[in-house]
Protein backbone atom coordinates (compact mmCIF):
# COMPACT_ATOMS: atom_id res chain seq x y z
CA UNK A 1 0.14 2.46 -8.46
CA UNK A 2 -0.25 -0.69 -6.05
CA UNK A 3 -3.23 -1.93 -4.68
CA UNK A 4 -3.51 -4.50 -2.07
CA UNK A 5 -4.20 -7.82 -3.25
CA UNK A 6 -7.39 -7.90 -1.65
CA UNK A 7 -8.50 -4.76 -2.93
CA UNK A 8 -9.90 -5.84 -5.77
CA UNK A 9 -12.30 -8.44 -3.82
CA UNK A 10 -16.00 -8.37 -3.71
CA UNK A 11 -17.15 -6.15 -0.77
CA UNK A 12 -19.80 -3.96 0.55
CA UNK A 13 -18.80 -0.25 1.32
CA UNK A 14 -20.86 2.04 2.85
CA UNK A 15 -23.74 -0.31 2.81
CA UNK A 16 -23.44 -0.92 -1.30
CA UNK A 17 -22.19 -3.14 -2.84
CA UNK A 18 -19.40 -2.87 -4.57
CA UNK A 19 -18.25 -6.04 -7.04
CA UNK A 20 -14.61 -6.60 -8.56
CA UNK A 21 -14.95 -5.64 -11.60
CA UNK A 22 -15.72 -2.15 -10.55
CA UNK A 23 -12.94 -1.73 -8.10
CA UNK A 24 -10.76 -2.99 -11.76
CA UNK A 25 -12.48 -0.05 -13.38
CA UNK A 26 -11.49 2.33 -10.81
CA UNK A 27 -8.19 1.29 -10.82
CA UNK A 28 -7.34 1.35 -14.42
CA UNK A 29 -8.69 5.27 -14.28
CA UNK A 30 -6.65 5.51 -10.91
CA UNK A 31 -3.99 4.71 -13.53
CA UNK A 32 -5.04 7.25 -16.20
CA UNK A 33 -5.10 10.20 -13.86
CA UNK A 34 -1.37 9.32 -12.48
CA UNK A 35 -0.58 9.41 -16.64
CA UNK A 36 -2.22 12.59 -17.04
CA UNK A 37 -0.91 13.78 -13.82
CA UNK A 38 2.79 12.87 -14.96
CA UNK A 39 2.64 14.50 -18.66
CA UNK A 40 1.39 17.78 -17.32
CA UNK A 41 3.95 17.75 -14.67
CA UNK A 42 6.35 17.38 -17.43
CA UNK A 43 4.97 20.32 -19.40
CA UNK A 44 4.45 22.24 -16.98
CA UNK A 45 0.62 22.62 -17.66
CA UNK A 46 -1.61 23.49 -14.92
CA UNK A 47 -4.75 21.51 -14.01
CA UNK A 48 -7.59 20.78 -11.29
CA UNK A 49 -9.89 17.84 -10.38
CA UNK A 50 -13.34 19.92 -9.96
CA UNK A 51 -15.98 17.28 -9.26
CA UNK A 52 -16.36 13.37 -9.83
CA UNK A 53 -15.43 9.87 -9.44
CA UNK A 54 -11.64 10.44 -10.08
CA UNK A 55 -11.43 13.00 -7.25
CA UNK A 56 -13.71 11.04 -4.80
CA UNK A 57 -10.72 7.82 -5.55
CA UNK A 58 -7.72 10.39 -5.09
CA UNK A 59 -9.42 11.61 -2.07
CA UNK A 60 -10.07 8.70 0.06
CA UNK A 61 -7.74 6.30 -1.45
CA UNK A 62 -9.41 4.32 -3.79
């Protein structure tokens, strides 16, 4: 997955604040869920995103 350069920039969303290292975390489980994504795609195992950070990324991009 790419990411704008300046994506991983100090910012304030939605009136928080929301510091690099953060965006780095969701990134990295950006990452994971594209792995598991790709291995049960492969295996033909079925799956769903219920609730949660991961889902909230997916959704609206990051």
């Amino acid at each position: 997955m790419k990411f704008a350069r300046d994506f991983f920039e100090d910012e304030v969303r939605n009136g928080y604040y929301v510091p690099g290292i953060m965006k780095r975390c969701w990134a990295a489980s950006l990452e994971i869920l594209l792995e598991l994504d790709r291995i049960c795609k492969k295996y033909d195992i079925p799956y769903y995103i219920d609730y949660g950070t991961l889902l909230g990324a997916k959704r609206n991009g990051g």
